[in-house]
Protein backbone atom coordinates (compact mmCIF):
# COMPACT_ATOMS: atom_id res chain seq x y z
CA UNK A 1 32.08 111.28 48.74
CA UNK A 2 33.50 107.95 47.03
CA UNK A 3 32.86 106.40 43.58
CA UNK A 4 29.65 104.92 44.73
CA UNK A 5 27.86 108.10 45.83
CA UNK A 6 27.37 106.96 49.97
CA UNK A 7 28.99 109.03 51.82
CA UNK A 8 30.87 107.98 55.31
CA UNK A 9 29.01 107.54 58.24
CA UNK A 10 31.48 109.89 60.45
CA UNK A 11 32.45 112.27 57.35
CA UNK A 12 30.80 115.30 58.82
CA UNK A 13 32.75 114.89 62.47
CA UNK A 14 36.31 116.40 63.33
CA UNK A 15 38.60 113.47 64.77
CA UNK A 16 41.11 115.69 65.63
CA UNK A 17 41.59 119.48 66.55
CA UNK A 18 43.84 121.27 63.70
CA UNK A 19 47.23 122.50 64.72
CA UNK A 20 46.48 126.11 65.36
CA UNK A 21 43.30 125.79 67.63
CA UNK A 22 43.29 127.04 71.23
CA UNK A 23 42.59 124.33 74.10
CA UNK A 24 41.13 126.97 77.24
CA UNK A 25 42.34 125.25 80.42
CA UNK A 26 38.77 124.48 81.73
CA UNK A 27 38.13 122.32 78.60
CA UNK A 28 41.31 120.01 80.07
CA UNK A 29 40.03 116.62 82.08
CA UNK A 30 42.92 115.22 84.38
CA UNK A 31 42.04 111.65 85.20
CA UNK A 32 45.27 111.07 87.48
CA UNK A 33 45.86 112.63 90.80
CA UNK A 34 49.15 111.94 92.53
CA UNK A 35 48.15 112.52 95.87
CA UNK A 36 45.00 110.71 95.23
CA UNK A 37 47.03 107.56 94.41
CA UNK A 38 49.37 108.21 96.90
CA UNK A 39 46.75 108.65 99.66
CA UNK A 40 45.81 104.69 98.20
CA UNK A 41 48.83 103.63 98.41
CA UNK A 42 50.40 100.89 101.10
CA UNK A 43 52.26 102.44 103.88
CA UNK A 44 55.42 101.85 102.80
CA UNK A 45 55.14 103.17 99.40
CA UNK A 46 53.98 106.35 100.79
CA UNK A 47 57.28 106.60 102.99
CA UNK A 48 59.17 106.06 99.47
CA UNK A 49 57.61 109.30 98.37
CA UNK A 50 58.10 111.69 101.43
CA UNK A 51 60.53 113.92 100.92
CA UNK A 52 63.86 112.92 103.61
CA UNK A 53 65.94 115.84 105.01
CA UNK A 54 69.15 115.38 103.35
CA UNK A 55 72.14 114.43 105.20
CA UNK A 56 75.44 115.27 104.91
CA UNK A 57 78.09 112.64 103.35
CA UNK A 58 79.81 111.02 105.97
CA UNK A 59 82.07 108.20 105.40
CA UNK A 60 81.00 106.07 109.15
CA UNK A 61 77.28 106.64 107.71
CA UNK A 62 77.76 104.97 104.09
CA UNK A 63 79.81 102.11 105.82
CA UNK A 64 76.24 101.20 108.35
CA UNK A 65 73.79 102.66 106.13
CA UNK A 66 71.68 99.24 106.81
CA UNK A 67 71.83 96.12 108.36
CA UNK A 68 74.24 93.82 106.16
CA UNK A 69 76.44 96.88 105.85
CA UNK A 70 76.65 97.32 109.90
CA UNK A 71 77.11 93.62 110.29
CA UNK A 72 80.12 93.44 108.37
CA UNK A 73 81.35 96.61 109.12
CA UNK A 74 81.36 95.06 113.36
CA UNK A 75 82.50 91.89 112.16
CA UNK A 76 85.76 93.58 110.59
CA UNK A 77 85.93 95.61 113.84
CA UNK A 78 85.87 92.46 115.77
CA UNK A 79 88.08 90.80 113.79
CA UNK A 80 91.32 93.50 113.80
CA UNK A 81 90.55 93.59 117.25
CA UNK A 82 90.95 89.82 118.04
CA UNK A 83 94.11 89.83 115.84
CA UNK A 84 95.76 92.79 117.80
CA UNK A 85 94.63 90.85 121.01
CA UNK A 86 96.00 87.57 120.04
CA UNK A 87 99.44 89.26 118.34
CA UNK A 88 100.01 90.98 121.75
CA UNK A 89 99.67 87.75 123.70
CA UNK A 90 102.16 85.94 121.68
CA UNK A 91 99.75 83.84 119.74
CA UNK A 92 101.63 85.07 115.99
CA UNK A 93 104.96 85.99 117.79
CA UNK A 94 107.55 83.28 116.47
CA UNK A 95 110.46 84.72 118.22
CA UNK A 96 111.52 83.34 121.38
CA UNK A 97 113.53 84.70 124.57
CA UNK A 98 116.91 83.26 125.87
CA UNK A 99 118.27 85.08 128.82
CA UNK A 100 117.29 88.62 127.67
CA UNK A 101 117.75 88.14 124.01
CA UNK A 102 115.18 87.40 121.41
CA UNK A 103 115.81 84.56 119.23
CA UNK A 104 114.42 84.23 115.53
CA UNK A 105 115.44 80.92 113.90
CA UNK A 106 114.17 80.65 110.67
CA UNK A 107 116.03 77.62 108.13
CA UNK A 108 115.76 77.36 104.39
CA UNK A 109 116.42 73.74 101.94
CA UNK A 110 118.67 74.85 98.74
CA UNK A 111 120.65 72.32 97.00
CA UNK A 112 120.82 69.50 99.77
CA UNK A 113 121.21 71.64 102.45
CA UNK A 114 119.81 73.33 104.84
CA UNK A 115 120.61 77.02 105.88
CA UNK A 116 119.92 78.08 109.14
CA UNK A 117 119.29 82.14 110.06
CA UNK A 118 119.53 82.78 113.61
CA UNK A 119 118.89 86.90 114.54
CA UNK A 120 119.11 87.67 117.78
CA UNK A 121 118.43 90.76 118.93
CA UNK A 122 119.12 91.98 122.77
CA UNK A 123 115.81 92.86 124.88
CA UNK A 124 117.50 94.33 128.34
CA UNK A 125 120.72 95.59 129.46
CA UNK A 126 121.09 92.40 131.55
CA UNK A 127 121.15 90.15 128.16
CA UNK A 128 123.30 87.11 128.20
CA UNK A 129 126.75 87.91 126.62
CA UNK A 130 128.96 84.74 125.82
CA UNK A 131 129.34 81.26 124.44
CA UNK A 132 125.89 79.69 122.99
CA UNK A 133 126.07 75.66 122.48
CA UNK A 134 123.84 74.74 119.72
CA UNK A 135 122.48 71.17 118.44
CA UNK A 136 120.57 70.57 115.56
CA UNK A 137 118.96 67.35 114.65
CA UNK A 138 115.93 65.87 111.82
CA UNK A 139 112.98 64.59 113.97
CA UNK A 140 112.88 61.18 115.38
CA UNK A 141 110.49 58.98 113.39
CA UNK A 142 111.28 55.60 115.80
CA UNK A 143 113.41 55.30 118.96
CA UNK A 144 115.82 53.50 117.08
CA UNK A 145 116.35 55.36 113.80
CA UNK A 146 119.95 56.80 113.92
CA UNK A 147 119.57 60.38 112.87
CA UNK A 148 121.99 62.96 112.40
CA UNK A 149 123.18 65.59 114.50
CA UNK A 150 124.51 69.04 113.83
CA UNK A 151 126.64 70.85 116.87
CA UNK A 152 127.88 74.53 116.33
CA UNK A 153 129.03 77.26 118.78
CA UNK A 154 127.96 80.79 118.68
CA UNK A 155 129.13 84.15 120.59
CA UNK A 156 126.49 86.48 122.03
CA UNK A 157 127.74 90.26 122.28
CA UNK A 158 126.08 92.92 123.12
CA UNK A 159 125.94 94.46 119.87
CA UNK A 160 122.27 95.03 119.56
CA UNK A 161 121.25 92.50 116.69
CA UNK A 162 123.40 89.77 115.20
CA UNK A 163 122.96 87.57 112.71
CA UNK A 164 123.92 84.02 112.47
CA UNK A 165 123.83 81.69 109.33
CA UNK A 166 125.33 78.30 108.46
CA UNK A 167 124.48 75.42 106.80
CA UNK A 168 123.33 71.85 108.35
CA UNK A 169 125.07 68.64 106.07
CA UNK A 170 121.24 67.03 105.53
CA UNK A 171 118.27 67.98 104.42
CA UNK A 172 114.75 67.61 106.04
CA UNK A 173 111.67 69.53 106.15
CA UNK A 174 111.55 70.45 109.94
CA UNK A 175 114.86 70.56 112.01
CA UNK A 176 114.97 70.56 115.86
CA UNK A 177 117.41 73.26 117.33
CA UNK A 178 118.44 73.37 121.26
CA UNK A 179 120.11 76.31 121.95
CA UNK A 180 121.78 76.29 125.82
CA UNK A 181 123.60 79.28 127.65
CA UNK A 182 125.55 78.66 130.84
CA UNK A 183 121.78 79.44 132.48
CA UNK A 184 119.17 77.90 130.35
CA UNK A 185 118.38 76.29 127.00
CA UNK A 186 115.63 77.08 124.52
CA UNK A 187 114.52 73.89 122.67
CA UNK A 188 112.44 74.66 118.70
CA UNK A 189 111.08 73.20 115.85
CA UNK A 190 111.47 74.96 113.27
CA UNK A 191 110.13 73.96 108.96
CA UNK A 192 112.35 74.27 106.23
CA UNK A 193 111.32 75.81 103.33
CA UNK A 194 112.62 75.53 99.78
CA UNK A 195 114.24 77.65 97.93
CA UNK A 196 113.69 77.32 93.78
């Protein structure tokens, strides 16, 4: 009761059960069925909820476990492959081949000069041993620019790589080097690159 004698209208009802009171099971109500939702469900949603036979890891299946994945996963495949098909062709190959030898030329700026590496290392038993004329110029801008011109000599042997370096009196980003045997002559263009 309160101070003004009326008593609350819900004073004689329980609102909740006390702590120590027994629920029986058949007094429980359960308004949510999952297989009655599920059954209600879209199709997909009900695929999401059957149960999958687990596979084993394997490392091929995480790599095309769906489309994106299996279209970059073949377009890397396709790629290495046109890379080995291109390297054995020649395409990324910047050595050359002078009589049985292959020729690297590679040439380098440093302090107002350029250095020019030539390796050459022998391919066949029938590789050209002997005298190797060599001329090596800047590009020709006009037909009547004077330019400079380099001329060494070098000696094939048939030690199985050699290595050949020397320096050029001018500097210029790309040099053209002719290289003639007794047989044939080998004509490049080789850049310079800088050395800090």
């Amino acid at each position: 009761m309160t101070g003004g004698g009326k008593q609350r209208p819900n004073a004689k009802y329980k609102l909740s059960r006390p702590d120590n009171a027994k629920v029986r099971q058949e007094e429980l109500n359960f308004y949510y069925s999952r297989e009655n939702r599920l059954a209600k469900a879209p199709k997909h949603v009900q695929e999401l909820y059957k149960e999958k036979k687990q596979s084993r890891f394997g490392f091929l299946g995480v790599l095309i476990a769906d489309r994106p994945r299996k279209i970059l996963f073949f377009s890397i495949i396709l790629l290495c492959a046109m890379i080995w098909v291109f390297s054995f062709l020649g395409y990324f190959d910047f050595s050359y081949n002078l009589d049985g030898n292959i020729i690297n030329v590679s040439a380098s700026v440093y302090e107002g000069a350029t250095v020019v590496v030539i390796k050459k290392t022998v391919k066949s038993k029938d590789a050209y041993t002997g005298a190797v004329d060599m001329a090596v110029s800047v590009p020709v801008l006009q037909p009547e620019d004077d330019f400079p011109v380099f001329y060494h000599r070098l000696f094939f042997s048939l030690d199985k790589e050699e290595r050949y370096s020397f320096a050029v009196p001018f500097e210029s980003p790309e040099l053209l080097i002719a290289l003639q045997t007794e047989k044939n002559s080998l004509n490049l263009k080789v850049s310079a690159k800088p050395i800090d």
